[in-house]
C-alpha atoms as a PDB file:
ATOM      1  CA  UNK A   1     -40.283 100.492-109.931  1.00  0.00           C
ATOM      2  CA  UNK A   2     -36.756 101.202-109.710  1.00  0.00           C
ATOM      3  CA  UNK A   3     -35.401 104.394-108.126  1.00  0.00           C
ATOM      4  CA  UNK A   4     -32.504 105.793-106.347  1.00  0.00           C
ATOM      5  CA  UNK A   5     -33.068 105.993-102.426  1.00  0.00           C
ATOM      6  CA  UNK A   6     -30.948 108.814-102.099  1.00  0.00           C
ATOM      7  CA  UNK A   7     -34.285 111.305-101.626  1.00  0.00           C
ATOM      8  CA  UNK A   8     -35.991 108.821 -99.252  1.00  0.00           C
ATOM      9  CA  UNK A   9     -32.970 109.290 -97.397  1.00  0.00           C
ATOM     10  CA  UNK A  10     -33.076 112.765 -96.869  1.00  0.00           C
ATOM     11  CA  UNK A  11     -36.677 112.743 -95.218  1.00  0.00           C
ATOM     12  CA  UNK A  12     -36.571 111.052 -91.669  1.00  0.00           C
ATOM     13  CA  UNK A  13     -37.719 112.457 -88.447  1.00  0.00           C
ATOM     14  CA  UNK A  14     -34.528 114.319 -86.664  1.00  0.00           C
ATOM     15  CA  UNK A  15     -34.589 111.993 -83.807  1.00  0.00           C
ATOM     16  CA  UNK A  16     -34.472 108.838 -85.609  1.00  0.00           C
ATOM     17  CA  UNK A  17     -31.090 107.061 -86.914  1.00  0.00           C
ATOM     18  CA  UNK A  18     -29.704 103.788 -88.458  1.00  0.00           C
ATOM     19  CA  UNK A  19     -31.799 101.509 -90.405  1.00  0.00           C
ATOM     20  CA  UNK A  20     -34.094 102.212 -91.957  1.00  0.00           C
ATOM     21  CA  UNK A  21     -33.890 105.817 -90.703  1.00  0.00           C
ATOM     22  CA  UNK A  22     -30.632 107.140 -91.980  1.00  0.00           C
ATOM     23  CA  UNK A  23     -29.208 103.826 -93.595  1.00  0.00           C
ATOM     24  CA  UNK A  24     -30.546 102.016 -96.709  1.00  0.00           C
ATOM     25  CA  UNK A  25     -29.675  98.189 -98.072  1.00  0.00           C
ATOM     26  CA  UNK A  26     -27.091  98.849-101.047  1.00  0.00           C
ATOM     27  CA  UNK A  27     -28.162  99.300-104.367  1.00  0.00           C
ATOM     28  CA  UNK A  28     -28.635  95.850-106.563  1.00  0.00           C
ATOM     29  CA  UNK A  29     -27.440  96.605-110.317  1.00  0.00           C
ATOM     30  CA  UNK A  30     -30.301  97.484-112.193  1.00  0.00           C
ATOM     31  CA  UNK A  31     -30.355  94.237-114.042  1.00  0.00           C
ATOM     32  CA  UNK A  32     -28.645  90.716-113.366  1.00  0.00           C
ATOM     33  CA  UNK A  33     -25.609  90.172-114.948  1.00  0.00           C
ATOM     34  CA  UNK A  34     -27.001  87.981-118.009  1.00  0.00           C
ATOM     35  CA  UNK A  35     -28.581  90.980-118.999  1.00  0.00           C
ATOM     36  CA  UNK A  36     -32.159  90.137-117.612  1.00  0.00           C
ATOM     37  CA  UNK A  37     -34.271  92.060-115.115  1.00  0.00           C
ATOM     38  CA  UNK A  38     -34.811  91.206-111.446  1.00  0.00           C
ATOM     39  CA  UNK A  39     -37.884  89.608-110.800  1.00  0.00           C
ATOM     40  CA  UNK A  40     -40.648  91.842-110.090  1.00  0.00           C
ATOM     41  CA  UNK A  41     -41.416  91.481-106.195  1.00  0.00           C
ATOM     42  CA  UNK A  42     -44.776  93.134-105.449  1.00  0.00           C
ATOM     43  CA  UNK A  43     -45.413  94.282-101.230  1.00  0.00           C
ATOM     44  CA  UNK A  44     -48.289  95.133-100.083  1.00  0.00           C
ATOM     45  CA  UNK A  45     -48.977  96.918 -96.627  1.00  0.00           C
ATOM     46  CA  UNK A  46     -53.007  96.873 -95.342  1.00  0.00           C
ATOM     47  CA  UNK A  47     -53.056 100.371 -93.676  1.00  0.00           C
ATOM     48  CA  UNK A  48     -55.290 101.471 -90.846  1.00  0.00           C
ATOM     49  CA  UNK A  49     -54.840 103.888 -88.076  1.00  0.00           C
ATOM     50  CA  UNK A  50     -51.005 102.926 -87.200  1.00  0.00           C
ATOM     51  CA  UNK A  51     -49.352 105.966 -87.668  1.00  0.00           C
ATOM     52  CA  UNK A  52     -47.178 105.556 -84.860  1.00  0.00           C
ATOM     53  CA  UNK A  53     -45.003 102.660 -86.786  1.00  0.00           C
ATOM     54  CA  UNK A  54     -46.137 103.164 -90.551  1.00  0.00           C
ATOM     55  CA  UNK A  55     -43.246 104.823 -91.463  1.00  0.00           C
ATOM     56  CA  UNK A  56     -40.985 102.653 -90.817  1.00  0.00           C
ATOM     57  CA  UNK A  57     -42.650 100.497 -92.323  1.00  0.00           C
ATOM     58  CA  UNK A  58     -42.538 102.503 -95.293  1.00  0.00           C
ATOM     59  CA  UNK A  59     -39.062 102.823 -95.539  1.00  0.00           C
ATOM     60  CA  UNK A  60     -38.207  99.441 -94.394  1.00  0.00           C
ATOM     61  CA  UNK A  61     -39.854  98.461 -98.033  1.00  0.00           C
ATOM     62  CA  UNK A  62     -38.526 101.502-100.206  1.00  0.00           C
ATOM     63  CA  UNK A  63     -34.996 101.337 -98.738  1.00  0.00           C
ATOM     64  CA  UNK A  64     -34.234  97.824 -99.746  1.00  0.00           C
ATOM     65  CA  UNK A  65     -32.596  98.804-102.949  1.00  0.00           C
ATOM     66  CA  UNK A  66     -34.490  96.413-105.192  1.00  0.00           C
ATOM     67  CA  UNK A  67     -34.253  97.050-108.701  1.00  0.00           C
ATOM     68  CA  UNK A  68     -37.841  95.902-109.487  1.00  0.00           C
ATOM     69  CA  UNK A  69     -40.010  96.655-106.416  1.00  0.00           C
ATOM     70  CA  UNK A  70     -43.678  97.362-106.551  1.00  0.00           C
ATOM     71  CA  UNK A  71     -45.003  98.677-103.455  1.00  0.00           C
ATOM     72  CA  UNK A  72     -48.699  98.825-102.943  1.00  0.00           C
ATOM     73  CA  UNK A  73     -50.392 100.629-100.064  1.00  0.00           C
ATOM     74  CA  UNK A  74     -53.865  99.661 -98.677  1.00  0.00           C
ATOM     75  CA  UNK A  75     -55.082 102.041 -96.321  1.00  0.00           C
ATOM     76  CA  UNK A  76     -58.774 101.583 -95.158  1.00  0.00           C
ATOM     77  CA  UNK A  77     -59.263 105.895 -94.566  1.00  0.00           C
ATOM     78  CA  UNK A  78     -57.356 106.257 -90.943  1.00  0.00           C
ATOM     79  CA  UNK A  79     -57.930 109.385 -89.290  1.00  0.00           C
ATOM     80  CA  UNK A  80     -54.747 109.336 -87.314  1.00  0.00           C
ATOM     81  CA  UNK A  81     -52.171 110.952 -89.865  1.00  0.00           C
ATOM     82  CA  UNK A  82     -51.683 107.784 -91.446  1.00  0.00           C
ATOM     83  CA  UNK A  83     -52.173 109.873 -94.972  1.00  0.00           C
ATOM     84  CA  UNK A  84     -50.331 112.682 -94.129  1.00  0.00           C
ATOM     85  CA  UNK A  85     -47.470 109.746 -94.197  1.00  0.00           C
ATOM     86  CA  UNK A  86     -48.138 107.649 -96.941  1.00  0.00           C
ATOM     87  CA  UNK A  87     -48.653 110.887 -98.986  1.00  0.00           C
ATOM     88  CA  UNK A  88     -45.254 111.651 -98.527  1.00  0.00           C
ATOM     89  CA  UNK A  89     -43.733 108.747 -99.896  1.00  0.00           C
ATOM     90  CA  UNK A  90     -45.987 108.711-102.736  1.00  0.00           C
ATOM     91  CA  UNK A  91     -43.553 109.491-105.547  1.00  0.00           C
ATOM     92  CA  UNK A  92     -42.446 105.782-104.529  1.00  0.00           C
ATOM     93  CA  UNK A  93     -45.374 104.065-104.614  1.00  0.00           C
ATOM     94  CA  UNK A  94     -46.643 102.118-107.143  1.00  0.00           C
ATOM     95  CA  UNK A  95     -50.481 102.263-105.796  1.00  0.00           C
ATOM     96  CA  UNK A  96     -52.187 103.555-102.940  1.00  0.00           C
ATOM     97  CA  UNK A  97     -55.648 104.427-101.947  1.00  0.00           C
ATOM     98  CA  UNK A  98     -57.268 105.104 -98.735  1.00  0.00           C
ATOM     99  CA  UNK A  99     -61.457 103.975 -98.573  1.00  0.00           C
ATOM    100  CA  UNK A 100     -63.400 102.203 -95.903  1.00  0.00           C
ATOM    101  CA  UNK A 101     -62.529  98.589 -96.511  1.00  0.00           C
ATOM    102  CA  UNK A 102     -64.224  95.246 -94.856  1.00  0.00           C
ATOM    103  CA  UNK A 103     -60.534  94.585 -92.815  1.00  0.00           C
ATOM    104  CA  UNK A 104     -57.020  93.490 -93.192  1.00  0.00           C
ATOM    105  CA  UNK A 105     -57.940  90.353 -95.375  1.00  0.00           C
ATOM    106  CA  UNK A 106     -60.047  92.298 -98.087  1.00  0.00           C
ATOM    107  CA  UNK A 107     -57.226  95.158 -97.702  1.00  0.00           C
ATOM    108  CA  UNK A 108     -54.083  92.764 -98.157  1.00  0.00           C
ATOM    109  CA  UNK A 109     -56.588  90.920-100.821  1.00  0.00           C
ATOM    110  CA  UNK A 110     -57.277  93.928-102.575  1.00  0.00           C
ATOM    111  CA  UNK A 111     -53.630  94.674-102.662  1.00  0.00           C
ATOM    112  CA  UNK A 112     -52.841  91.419-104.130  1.00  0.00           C
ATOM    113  CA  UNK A 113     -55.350  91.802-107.032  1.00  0.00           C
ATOM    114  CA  UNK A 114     -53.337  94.819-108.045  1.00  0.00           C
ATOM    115  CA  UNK A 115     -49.909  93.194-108.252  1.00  0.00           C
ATOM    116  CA  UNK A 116     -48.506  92.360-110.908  1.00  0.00           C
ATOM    117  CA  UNK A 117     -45.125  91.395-109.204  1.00  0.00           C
ATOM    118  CA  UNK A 118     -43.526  87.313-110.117  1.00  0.00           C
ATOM    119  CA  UNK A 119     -42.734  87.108-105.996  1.00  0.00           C
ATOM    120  CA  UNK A 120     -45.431  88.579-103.934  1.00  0.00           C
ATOM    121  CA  UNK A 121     -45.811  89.148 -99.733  1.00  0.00           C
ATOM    122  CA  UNK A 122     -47.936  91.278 -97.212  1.00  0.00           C
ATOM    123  CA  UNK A 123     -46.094  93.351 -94.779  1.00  0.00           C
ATOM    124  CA  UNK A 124     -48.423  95.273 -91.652  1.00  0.00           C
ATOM    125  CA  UNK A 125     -48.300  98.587 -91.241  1.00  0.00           C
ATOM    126  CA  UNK A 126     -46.298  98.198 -87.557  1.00  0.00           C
ATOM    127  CA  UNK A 127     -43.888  94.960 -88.809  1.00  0.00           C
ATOM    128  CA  UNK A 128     -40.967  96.090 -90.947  1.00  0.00           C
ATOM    129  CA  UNK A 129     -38.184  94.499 -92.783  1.00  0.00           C
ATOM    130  CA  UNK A 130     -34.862  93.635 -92.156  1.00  0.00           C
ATOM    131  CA  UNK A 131     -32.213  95.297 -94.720  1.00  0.00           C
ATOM    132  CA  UNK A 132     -31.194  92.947 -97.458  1.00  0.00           C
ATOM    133  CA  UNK A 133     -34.461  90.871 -97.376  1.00  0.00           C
ATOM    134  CA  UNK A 134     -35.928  91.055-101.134  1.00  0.00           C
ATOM    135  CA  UNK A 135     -32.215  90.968-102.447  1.00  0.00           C
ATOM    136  CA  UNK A 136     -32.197  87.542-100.036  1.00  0.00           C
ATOM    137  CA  UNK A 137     -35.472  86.463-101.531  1.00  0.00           C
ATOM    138  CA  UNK A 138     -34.907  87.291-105.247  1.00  0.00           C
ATOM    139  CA  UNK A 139     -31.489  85.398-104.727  1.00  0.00           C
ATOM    140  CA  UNK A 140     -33.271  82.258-103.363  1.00  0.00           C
ATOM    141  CA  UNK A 141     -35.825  82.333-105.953  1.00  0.00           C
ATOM    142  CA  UNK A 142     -33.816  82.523-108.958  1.00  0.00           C
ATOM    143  CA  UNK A 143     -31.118  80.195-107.718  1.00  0.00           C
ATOM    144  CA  UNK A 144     -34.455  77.721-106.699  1.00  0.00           C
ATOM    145  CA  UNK A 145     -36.970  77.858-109.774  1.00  0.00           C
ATOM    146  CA  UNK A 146     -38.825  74.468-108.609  1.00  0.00           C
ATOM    147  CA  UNK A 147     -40.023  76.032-104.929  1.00  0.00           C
ATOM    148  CA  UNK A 148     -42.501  78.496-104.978  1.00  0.00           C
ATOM    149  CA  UNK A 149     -42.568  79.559-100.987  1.00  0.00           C
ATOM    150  CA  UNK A 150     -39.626  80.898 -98.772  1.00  0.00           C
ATOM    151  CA  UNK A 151     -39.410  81.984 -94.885  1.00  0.00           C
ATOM    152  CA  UNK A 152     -36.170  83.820 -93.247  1.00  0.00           C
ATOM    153  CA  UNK A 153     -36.135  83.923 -89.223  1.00  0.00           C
ATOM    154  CA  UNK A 154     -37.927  86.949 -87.485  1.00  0.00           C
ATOM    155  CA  UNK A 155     -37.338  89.243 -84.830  1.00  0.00           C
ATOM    156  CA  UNK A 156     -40.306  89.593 -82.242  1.00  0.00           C
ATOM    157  CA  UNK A 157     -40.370  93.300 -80.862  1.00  0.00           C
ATOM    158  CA  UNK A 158     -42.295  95.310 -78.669  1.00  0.00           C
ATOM    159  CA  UNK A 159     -43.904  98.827 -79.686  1.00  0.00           C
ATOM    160  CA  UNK A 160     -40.363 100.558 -78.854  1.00  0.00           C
ATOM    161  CA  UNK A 161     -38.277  98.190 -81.409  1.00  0.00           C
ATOM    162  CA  UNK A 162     -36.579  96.523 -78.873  1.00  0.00           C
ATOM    163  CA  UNK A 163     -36.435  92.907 -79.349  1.00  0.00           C
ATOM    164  CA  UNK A 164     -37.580  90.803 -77.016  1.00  0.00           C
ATOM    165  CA  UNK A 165     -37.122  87.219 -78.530  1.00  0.00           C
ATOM    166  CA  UNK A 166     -36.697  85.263 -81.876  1.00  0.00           C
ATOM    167  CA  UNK A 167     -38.230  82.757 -84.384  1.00  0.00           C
ATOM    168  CA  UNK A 168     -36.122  80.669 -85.967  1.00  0.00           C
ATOM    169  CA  UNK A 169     -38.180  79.201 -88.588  1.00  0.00           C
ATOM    170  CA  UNK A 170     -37.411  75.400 -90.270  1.00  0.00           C
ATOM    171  CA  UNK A 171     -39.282  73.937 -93.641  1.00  0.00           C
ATOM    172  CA  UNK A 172     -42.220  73.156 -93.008  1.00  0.00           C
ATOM    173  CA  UNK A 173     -45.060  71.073 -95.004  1.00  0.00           C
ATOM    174  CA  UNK A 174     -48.976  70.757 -94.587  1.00  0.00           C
ATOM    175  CA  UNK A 175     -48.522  68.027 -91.791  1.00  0.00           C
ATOM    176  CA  UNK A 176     -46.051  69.989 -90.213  1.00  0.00           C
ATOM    177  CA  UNK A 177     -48.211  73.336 -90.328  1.00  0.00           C
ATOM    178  CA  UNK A 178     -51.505  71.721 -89.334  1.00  0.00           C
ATOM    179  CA  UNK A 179     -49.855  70.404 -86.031  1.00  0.00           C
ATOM    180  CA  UNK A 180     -49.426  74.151 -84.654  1.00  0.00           C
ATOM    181  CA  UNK A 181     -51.649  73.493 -82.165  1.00  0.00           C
ATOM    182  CA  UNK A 182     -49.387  70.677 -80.196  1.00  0.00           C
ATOM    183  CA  UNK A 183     -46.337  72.406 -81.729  1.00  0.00           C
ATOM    184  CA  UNK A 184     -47.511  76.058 -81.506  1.00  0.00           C
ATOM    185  CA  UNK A 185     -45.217  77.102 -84.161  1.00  0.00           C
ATOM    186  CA  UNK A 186     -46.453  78.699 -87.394  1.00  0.00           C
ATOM    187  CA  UNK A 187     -44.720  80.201 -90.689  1.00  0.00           C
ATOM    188  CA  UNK A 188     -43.779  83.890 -89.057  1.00  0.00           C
ATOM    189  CA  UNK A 189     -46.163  85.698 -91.753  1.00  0.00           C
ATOM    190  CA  UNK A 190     -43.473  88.869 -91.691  1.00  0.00           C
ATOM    191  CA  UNK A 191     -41.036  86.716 -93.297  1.00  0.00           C
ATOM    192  CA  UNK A 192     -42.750  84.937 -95.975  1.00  0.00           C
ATOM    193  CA  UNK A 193     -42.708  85.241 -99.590  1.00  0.00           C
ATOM    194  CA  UNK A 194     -44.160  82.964-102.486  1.00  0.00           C
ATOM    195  CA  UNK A 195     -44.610  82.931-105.776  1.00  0.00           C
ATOM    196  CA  UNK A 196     -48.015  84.861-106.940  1.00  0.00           C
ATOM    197  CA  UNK A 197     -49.166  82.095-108.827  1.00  0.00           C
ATOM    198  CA  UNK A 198     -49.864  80.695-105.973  1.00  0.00           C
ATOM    199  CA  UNK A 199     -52.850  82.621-105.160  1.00  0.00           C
ATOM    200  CA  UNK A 200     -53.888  81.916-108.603  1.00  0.00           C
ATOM    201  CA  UNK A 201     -54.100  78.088-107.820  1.00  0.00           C
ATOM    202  CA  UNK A 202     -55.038  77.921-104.124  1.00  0.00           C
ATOM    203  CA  UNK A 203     -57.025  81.754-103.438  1.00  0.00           C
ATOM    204  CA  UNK A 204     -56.582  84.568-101.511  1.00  0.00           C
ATOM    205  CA  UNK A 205     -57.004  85.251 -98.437  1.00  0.00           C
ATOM    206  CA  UNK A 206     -60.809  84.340 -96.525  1.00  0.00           C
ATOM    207  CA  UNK A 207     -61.966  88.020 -95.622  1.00  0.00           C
ATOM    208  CA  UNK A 208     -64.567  86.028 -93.098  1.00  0.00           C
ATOM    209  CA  UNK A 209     -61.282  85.655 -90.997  1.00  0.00           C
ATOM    210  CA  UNK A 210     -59.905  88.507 -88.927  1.00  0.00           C
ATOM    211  CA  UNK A 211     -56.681  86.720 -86.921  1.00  0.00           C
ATOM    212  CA  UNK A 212     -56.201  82.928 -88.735  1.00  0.00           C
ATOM    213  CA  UNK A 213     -56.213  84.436 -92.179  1.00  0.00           C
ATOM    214  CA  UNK A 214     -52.722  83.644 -92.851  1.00  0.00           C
ATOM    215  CA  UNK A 215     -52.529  79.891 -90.989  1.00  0.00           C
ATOM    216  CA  UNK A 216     -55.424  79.508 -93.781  1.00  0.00           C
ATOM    217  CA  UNK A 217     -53.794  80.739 -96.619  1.00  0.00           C
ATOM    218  CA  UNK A 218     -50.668  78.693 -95.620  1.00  0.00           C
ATOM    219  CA  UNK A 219     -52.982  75.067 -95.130  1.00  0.00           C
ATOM    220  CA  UNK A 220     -53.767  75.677 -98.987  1.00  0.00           C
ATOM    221  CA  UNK A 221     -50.303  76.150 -99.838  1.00  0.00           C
ATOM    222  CA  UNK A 222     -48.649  73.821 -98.415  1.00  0.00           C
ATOM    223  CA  UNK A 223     -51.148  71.333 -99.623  1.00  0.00           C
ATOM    224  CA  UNK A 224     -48.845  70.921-102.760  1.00  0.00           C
ATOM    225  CA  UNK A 225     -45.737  72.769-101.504  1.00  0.00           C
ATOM    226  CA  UNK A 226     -43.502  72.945 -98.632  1.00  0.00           C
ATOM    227  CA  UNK A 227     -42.149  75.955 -96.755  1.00  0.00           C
ATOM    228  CA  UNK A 228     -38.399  75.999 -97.551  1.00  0.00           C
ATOM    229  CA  UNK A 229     -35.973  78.237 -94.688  1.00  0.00           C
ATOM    230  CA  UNK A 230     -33.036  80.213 -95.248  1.00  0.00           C
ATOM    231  CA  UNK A 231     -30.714  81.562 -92.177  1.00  0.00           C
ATOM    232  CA  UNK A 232     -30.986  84.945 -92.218  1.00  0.00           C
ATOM    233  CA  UNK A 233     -33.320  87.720 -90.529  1.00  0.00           C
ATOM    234  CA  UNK A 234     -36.138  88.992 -92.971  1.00  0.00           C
ATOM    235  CA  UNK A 235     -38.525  90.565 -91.006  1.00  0.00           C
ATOM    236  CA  UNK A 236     -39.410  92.518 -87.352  1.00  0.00           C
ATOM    237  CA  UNK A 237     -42.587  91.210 -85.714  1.00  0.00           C
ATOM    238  CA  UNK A 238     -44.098  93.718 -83.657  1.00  0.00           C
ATOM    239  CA  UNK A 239     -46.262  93.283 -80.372  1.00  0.00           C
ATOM    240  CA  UNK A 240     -48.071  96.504 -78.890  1.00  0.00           C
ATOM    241  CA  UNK A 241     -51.181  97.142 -77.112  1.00  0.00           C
ATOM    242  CA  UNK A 242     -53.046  98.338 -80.345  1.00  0.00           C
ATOM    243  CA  UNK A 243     -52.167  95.159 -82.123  1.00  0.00           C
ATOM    244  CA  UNK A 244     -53.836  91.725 -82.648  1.00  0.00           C
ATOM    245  CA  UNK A 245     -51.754  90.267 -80.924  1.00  0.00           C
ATOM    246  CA  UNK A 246     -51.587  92.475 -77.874  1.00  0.00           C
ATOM    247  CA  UNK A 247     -48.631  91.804 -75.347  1.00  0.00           C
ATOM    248  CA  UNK A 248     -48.802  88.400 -76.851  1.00  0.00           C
ATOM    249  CA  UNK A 249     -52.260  87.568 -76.046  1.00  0.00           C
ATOM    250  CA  UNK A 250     -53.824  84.774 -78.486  1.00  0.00           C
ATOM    251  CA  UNK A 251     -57.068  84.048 -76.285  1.00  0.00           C
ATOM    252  CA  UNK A 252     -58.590  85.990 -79.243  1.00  0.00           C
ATOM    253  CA  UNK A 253     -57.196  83.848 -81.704  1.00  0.00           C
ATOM    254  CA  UNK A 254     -58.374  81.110 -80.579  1.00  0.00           C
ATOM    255  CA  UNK A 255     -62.011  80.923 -82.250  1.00  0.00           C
ATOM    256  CA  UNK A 256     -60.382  80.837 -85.827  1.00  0.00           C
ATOM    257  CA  UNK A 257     -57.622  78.957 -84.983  1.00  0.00           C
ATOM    258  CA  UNK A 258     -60.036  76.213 -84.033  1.00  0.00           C
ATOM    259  CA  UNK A 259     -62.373  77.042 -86.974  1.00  0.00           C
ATOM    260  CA  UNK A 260     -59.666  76.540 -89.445  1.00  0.00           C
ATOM    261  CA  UNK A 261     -58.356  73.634 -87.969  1.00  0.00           C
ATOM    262  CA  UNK A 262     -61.265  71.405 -88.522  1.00  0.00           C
ATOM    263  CA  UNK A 263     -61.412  73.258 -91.744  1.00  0.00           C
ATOM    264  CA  UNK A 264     -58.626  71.549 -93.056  1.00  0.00           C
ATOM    265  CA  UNK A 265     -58.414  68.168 -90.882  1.00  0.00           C
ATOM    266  CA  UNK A 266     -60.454  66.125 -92.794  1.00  0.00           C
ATOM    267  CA  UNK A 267     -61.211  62.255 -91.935  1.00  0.00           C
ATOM    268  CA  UNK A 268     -57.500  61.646 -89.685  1.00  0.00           C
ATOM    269  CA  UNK A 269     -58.338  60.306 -85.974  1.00  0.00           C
ATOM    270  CA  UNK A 270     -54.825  61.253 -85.655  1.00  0.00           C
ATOM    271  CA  UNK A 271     -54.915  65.075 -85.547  1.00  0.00           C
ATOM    272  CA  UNK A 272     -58.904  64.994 -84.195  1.00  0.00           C
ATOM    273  CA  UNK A 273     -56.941  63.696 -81.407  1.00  0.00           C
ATOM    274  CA  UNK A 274     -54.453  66.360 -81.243  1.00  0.00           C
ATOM    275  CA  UNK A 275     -57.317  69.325 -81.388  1.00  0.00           C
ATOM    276  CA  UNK A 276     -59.408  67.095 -78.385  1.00  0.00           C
ATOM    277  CA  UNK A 277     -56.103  66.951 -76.088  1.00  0.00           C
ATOM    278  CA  UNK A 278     -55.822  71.048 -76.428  1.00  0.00           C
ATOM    279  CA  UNK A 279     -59.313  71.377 -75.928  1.00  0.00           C
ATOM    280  CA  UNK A 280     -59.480  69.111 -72.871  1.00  0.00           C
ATOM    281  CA  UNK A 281     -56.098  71.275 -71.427  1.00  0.00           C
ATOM    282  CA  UNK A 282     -58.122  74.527 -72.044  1.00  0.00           C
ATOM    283  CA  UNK A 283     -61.600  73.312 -70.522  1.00  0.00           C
ATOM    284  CA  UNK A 284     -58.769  71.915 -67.353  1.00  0.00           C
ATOM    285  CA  UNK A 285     -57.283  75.617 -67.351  1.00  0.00           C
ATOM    286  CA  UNK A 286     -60.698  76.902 -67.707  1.00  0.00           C
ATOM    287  CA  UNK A 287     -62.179  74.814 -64.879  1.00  0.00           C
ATOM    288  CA  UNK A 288     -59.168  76.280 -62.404  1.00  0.00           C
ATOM    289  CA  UNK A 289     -59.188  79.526 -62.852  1.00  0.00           C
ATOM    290  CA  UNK A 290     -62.685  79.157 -61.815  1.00  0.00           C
ATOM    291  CA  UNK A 291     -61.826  77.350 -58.881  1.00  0.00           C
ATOM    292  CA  UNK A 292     -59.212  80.112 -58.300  1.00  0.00           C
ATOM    293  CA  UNK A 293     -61.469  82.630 -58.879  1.00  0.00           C
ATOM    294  CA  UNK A 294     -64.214  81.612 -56.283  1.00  0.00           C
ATOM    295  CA  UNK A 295     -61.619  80.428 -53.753  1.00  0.00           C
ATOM    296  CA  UNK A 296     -60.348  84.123 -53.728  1.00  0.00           C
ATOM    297  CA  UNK A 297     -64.028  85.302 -53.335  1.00  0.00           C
ATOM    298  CA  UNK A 298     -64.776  82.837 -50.211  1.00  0.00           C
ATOM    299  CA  UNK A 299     -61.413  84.209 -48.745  1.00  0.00           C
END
């Protein structure tokens, strides 16, 4: 879909202002300068009771001034006003339906199934981009037509868009990706974007996972591709009590993490050693915070 953002412009919230509020990413020329169109980049955002920070979302995606953008909403029937929102940036949307769903991975999945995009991506409904982003990506992946995946950096923020730190992201490959647990450093899903054949060789996303989904998806890719960087900002990361992720708390992570971990380890003493040093560190944190806790009770 291509379309002029001037309209999108004119419908913000009085209090709000700069990007992507009052400001939009400048307009790409409708088609390359050989004559050919953009490739098609297809977004989709899984929807569900996060009308506080949907619409920015929204127009973090619409503003980008992409020539060939396909923007597909997933929203799994919130109650909160969520609708009222995503109604009114319909005209801009290239799909969107709101119906009980089975979570974010069958939403994002469903999504996916729909697309129809060359360059394809997930974006949550309280992370938004950084203006510039899909002209950055297009750019990469035309100028790079032998790599299939590519990550910018990412902002981490807290629920009122202040940022509080920053991932700098590096290329990555499946040895590199299946260390996170000594490294504890992933891809930054936010800022990710691959080609959509992948999913066409390696799957979609597991539905049966609620918080490793992605760290799964990206063991299959990067089976037979790397994660390659580029310096520059995609993507906001956002951290609020009504996330996953909390104020940064992972201790419900965990489970999966593990779970897909010996998923993917196979026969390597090397890494089974890795995954039995973190356990033994979390059974030792375990055991004294026990101690702690029964100390405090004798005193």
């Amino acid at each position: 879909m291509s379309f002029d953002g001037t309209e999108i412009l004119k419908i913000f919230p009085p209090e709000k202002t700069g990007w992507p509020w009052t400001e939009a990413t400048p307009s790409l020329p409708a088609i390359m300068s050989d004559g050919s169109p953009w490739p098609k980049i297809s977004i989709v955002t899984p929807s569900f009771n996060q009308a506080q920070y949907l619409e920015e979302t929204i127009r973090s995606v619409l503003l980008q001034g992409y020539p060939n953008l396909e923007y597909i909403i997933i929203d799994g029937g919130s109650k909160d006003g969520s609708l009222e929102i995503i109604n009114r940036y319909e005209p801009w949307l290239s799909y969107r339906i709101s119906e009980p769903d089975l979570g974010q991975s069958h939403a994002i999945n469903k999504g996916w199934q729909r697309a129809t995009g060359e360059i394809v991506s997930w974006v949550n409904s309280d992370d938004w981009y950084e203006p510039g982003t899909l002209n950055k990506v297009a750019e990469y992946f035309i100028e790079n037509p032998d790599k299939n995946i590519v990550i910018g950096d990412c902002h981490l923020v807290n629920q009122d868009d202040l940022v509080f730190d920053n991932v700098f992201n590096i290329e990555k490959g499946f040895k590199d990706i299946i260390r996170f647990w000594e490294v504890r450093s992933i891809p930054t899903q936010p800022a990710l974007f691959f080609r959509r054949k992948l999913l066409d060789i390696h799957g979609y996303l597991d539905p049966s996972l609620n918080y490793a989904m992605d760290y799964d998806l990206w063991l299959r890719f990067s089976r037979q591709n790397r994660f390659y960087h580029v310096e520059q900002f995609f993507a906001n990361y956002r951290f609020h009590p009504g996330s996953k992720g909390g104020e940064q708390e992972w201790n419900r992570f965990i489970p999966e993490w593990k779970k897909v971990f010996r998923r993917y380890v196979g026969f390597n003493p090397g890494l089974w050693l890795i995954y039995f040093r973190i356990e033994l560190r979390s059974f030792a944190k375990r055991i004294k915070h026990k101690a702690f806790s029964n100390d405090k009770q004798t005193n």
